[in-house]
Protein backbone atom coordinates (compact mmCIF):
# COMPACT_ATOMS: atom_id res chain seq x y z
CA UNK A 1 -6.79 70.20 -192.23
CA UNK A 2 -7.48 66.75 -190.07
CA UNK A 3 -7.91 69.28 -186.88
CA UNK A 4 -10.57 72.17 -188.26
CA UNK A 5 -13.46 70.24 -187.25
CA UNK A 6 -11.26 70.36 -183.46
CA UNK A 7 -10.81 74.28 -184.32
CA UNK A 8 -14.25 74.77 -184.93
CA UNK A 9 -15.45 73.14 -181.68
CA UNK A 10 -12.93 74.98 -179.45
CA UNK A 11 -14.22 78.32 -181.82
CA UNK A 12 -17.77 78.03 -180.98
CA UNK A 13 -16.95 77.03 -177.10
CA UNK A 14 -15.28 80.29 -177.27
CA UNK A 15 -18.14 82.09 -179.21
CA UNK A 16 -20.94 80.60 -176.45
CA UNK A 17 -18.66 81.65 -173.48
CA UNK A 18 -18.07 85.08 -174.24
CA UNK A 19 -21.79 85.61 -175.10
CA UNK A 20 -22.42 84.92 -171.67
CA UNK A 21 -19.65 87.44 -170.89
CA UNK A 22 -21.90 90.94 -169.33
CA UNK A 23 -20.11 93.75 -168.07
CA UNK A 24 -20.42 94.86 -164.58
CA UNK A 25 -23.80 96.16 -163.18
CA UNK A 26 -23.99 99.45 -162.89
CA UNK A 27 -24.40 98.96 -158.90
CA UNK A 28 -20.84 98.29 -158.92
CA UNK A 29 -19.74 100.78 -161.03
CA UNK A 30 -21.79 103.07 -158.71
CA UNK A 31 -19.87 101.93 -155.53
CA UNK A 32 -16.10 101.86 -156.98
CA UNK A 33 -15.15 105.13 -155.34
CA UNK A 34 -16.49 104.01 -151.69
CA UNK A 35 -15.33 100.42 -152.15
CA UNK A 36 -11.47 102.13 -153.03
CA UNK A 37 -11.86 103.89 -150.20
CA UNK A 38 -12.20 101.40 -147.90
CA UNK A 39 -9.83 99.20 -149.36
CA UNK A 40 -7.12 102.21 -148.59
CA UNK A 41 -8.11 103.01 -145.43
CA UNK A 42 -7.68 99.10 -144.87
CA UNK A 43 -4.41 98.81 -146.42
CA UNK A 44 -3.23 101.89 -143.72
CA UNK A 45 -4.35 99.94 -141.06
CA UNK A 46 -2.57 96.76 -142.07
CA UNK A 47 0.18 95.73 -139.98
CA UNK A 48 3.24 94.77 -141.96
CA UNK A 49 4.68 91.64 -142.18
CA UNK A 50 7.60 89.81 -141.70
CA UNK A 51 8.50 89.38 -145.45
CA UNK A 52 12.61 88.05 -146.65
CA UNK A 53 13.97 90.59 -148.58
CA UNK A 54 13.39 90.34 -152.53
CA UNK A 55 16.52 90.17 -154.58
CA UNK A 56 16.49 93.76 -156.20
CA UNK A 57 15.63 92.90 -159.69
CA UNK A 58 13.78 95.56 -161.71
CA UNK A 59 9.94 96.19 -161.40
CA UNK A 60 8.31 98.28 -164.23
CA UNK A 61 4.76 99.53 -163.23
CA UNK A 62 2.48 100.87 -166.27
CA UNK A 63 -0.86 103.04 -165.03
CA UNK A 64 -3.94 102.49 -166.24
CA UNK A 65 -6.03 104.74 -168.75
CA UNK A 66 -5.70 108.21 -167.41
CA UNK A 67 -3.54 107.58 -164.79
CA UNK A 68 0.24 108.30 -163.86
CA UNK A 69 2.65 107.31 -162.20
CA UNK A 70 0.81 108.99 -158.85
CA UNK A 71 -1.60 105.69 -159.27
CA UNK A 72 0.51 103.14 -159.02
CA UNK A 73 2.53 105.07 -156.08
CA UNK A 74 1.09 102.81 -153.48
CA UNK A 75 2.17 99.72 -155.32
CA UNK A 76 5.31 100.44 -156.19
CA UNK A 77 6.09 101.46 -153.08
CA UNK A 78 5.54 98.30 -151.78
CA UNK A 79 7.69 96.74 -153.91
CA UNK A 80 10.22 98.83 -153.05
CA UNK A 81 9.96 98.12 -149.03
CA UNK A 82 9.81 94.54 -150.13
CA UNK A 83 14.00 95.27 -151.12
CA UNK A 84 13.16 95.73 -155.48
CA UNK A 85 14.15 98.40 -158.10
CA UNK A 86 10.50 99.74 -158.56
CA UNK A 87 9.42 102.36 -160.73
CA UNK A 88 6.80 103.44 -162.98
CA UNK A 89 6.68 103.52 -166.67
CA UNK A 90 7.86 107.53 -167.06
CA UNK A 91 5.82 108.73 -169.58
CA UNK A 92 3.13 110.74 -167.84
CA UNK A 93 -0.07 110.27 -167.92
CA UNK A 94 -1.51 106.79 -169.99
CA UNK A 95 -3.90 108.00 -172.82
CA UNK A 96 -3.83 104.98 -174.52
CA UNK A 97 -2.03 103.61 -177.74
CA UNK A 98 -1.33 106.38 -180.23
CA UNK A 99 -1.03 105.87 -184.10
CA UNK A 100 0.19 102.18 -185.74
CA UNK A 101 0.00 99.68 -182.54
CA UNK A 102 2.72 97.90 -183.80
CA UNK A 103 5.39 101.32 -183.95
CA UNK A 104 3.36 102.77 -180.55
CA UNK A 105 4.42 99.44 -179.09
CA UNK A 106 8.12 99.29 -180.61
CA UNK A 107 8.86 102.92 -178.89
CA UNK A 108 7.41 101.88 -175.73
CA UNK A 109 9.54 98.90 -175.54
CA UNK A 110 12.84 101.02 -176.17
CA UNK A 111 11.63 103.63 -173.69
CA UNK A 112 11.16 100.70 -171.51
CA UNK A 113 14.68 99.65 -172.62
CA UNK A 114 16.48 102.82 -171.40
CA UNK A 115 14.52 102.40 -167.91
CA UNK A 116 16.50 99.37 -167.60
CA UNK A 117 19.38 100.44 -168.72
CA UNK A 118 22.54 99.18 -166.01
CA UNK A 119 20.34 96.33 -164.72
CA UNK A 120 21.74 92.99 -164.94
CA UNK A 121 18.86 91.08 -163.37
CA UNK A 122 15.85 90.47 -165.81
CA UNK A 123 12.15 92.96 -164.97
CA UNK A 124 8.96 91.94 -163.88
CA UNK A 125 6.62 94.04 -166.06
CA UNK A 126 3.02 95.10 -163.43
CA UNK A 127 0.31 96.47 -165.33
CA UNK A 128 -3.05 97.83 -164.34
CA UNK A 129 -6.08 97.29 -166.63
CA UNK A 130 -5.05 99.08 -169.80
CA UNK A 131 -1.55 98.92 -168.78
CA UNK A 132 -1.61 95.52 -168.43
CA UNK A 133 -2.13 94.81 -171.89
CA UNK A 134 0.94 97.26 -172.40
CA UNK A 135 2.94 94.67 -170.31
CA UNK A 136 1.81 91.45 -171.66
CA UNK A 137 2.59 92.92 -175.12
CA UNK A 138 5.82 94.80 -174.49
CA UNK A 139 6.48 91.19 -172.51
CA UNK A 140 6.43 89.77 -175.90
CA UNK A 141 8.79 92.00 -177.56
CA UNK A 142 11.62 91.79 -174.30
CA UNK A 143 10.80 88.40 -173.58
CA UNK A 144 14.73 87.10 -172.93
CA UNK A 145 14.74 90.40 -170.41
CA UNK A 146 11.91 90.06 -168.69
CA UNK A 147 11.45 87.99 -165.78
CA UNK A 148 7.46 87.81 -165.46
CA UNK A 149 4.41 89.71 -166.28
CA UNK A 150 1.85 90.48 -163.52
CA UNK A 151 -1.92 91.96 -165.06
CA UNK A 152 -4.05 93.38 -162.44
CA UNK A 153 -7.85 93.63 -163.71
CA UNK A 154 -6.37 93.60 -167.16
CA UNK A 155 -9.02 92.73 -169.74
CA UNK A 156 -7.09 90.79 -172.30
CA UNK A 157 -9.62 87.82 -173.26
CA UNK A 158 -12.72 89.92 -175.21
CA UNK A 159 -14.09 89.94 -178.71
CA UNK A 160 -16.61 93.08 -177.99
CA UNK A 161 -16.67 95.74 -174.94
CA UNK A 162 -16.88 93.98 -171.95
CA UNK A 163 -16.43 97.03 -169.83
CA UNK A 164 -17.56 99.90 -168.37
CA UNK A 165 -15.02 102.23 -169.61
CA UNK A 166 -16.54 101.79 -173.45
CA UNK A 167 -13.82 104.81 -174.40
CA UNK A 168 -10.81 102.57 -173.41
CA UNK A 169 -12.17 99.31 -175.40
CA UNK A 170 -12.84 101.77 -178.40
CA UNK A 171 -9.17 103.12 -178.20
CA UNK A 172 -7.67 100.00 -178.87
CA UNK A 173 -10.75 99.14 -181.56
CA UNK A 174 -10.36 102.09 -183.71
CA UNK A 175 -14.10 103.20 -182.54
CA UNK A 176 -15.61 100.20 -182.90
CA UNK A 177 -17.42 97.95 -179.93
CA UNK A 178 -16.21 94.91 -181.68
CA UNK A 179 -12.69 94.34 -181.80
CA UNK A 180 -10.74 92.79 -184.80
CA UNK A 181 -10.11 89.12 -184.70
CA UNK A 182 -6.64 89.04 -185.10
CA UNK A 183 -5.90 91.68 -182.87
CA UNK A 184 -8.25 89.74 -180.19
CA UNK A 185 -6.21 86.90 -181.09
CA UNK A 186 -3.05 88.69 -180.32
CA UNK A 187 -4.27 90.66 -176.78
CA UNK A 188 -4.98 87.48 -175.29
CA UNK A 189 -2.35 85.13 -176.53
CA UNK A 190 -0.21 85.14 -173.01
CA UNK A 191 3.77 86.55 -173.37
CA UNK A 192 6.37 82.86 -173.77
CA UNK A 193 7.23 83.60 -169.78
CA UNK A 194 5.64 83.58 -166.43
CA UNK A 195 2.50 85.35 -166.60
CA UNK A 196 0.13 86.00 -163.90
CA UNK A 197 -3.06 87.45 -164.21
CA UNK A 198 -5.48 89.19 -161.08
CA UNK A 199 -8.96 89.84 -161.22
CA UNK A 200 -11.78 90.57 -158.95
CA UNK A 201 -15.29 89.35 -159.51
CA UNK A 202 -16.45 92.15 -157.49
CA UNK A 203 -14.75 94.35 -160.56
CA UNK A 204 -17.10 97.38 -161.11
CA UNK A 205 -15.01 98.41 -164.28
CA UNK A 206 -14.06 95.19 -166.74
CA UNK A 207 -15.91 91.75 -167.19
CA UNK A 208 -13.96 89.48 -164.84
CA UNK A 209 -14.08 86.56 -167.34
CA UNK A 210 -11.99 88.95 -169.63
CA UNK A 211 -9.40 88.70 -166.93
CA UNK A 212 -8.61 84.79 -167.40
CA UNK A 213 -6.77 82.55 -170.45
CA UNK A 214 -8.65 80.56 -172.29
CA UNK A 215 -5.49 77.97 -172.21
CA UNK A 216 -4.07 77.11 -169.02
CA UNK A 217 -0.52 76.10 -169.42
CA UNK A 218 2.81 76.01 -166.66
CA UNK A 219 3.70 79.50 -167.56
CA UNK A 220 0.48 80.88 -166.66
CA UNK A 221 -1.47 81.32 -163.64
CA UNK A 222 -4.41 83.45 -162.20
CA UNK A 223 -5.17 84.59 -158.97
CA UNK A 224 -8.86 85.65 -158.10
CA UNK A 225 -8.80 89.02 -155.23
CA UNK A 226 -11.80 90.58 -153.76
CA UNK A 227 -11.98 94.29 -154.46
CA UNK A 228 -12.41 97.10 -157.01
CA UNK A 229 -11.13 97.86 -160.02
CA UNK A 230 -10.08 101.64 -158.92
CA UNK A 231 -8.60 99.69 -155.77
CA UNK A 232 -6.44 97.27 -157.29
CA UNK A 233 -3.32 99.85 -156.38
CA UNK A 234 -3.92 99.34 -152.87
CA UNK A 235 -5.99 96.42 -152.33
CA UNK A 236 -4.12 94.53 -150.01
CA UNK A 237 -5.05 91.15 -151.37
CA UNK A 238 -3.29 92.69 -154.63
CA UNK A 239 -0.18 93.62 -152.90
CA UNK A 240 -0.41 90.06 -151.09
CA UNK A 241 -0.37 88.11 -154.06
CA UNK A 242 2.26 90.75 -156.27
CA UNK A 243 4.54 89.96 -153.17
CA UNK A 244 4.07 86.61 -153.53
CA UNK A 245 5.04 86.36 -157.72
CA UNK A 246 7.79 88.82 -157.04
CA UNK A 247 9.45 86.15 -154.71
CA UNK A 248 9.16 82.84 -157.01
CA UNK A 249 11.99 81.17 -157.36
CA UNK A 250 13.04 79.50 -160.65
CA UNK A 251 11.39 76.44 -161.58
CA UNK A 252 7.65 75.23 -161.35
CA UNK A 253 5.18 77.90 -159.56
CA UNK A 254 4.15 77.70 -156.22
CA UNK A 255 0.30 78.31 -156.02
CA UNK A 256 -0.93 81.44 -154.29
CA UNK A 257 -1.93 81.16 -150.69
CA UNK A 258 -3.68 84.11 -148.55
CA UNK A 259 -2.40 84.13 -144.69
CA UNK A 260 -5.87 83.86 -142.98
């Protein structure tokens, strides 16, 4: 018990921060469909680079709320030019959890199982926003197969609804706009592998400050884009930096660095 007064402290930090925490203006909100947009008719135009070839190993993309597989086409597309096994998550259209997290999250993980059935090489899990937390957490339950665990605008760190999208917080709440201690506990406690997490300040949808660990340890690592939140698929700063984690080799990280 030597350490509560330590727990305490680090509690109320916590408490203070995430007060602080507002979601986006409505201004951005507004502008997500024009800023998207853009950032698509930018990532047409973008020349492509000279990239090495990955090594093949599996890539598992999960959709955000209300979104298919169509969403994430973009993205893993471009994992598949960059020479990996990229697909999406196969089950239609995300409408969030269903039921018991806990069993909802079990079946996912042996759906995810069978995707990855007659691969050798361990899966990077990709998740946008609500899938993200999808990854992280099905990351937890696969952990000796899984290679890493890439979040893209992926609201992990709240205690209330830090978003504009107040339906999806309230999925995972059970209605409410506060969420449950332990299971806030749980959603941003980080997977025991390589986790990287990319957010947007600009981000018209979820808090960014949601978006980052409240630890920072060797197996985790953030990477701060410019862009939307309906973007992220395309952005190209997002399909820089995926690139980039895809490509790690074993051992200590390399930091992320944008080509000027």
């Amino acid at each position: 018990m030597a350490d509560t007064p330590q727990r305490a402290a680090v509690g109320l930090t916590r408490c203070v921060a995430l007060a602080a925490v507002q979601r986006p203006s409505l201004a951005l909100l507004g502008a997500e469909p024009f800023r998207a947009a853009l950032e698509f008719a930018f990532n047409m135009l973008e020349r492509p680079t000279n990239t090495p070839p990955g090594d093949g190993h599996p890539v598992v993309i999960f959709p955000g709320l209300g979104a298919d597989g169509r969403s994430v086409a973009t993205l893993r597309d471009h994992c598949r030019a960059l020479g990996y096994d990229a697909f999406d998550w196969g089950q239609g259209f995300n409408t969030g959890p269903q039921g018991d997290l806990d069993v909802w999250l079990d079946t996912l993980k042996s759906q995810v199982v069978g995707l990855l059935a007659g691969h050798r090489q361990p899966a990077t899990l990709i998740g946008w926003s609500l899938g993200g937390l999808y990854a992280r957490e099905v990351g937890k339950l696969m952990a000796p197969q899984v290679r890493q665990v890439i979040t893209i605008a992926t609201p992990f760190n709240a205690d209330a609804d830090h978003t504009n999208a107040g339906w999806l917080f309230r999925l995972l709440s059970g209605g409410s706009t506060v969420i449950a201690p332990a299971l806030s506990k749980r959603l941003r406690t980080p997977p025991p592998l390589r986790t990287t997490s990319i957010f947007s300040k600009s981000d018209g949808v979820v808090a960014w400050q949601t978006c980052r660990h409240d630890k920072r340890s060797a197996l985790v690592h953030e990477i701060e884009v410019g862009g939307s939140h309906i973007g992220m698929g395309w952005n190209r700063d997002v399909l820089a930096a995926v690139t980039d984690r895809l490509a790690q080799p074993a051992g200590p990280w390399r930091s992320f660095a944008r080509e000027p």
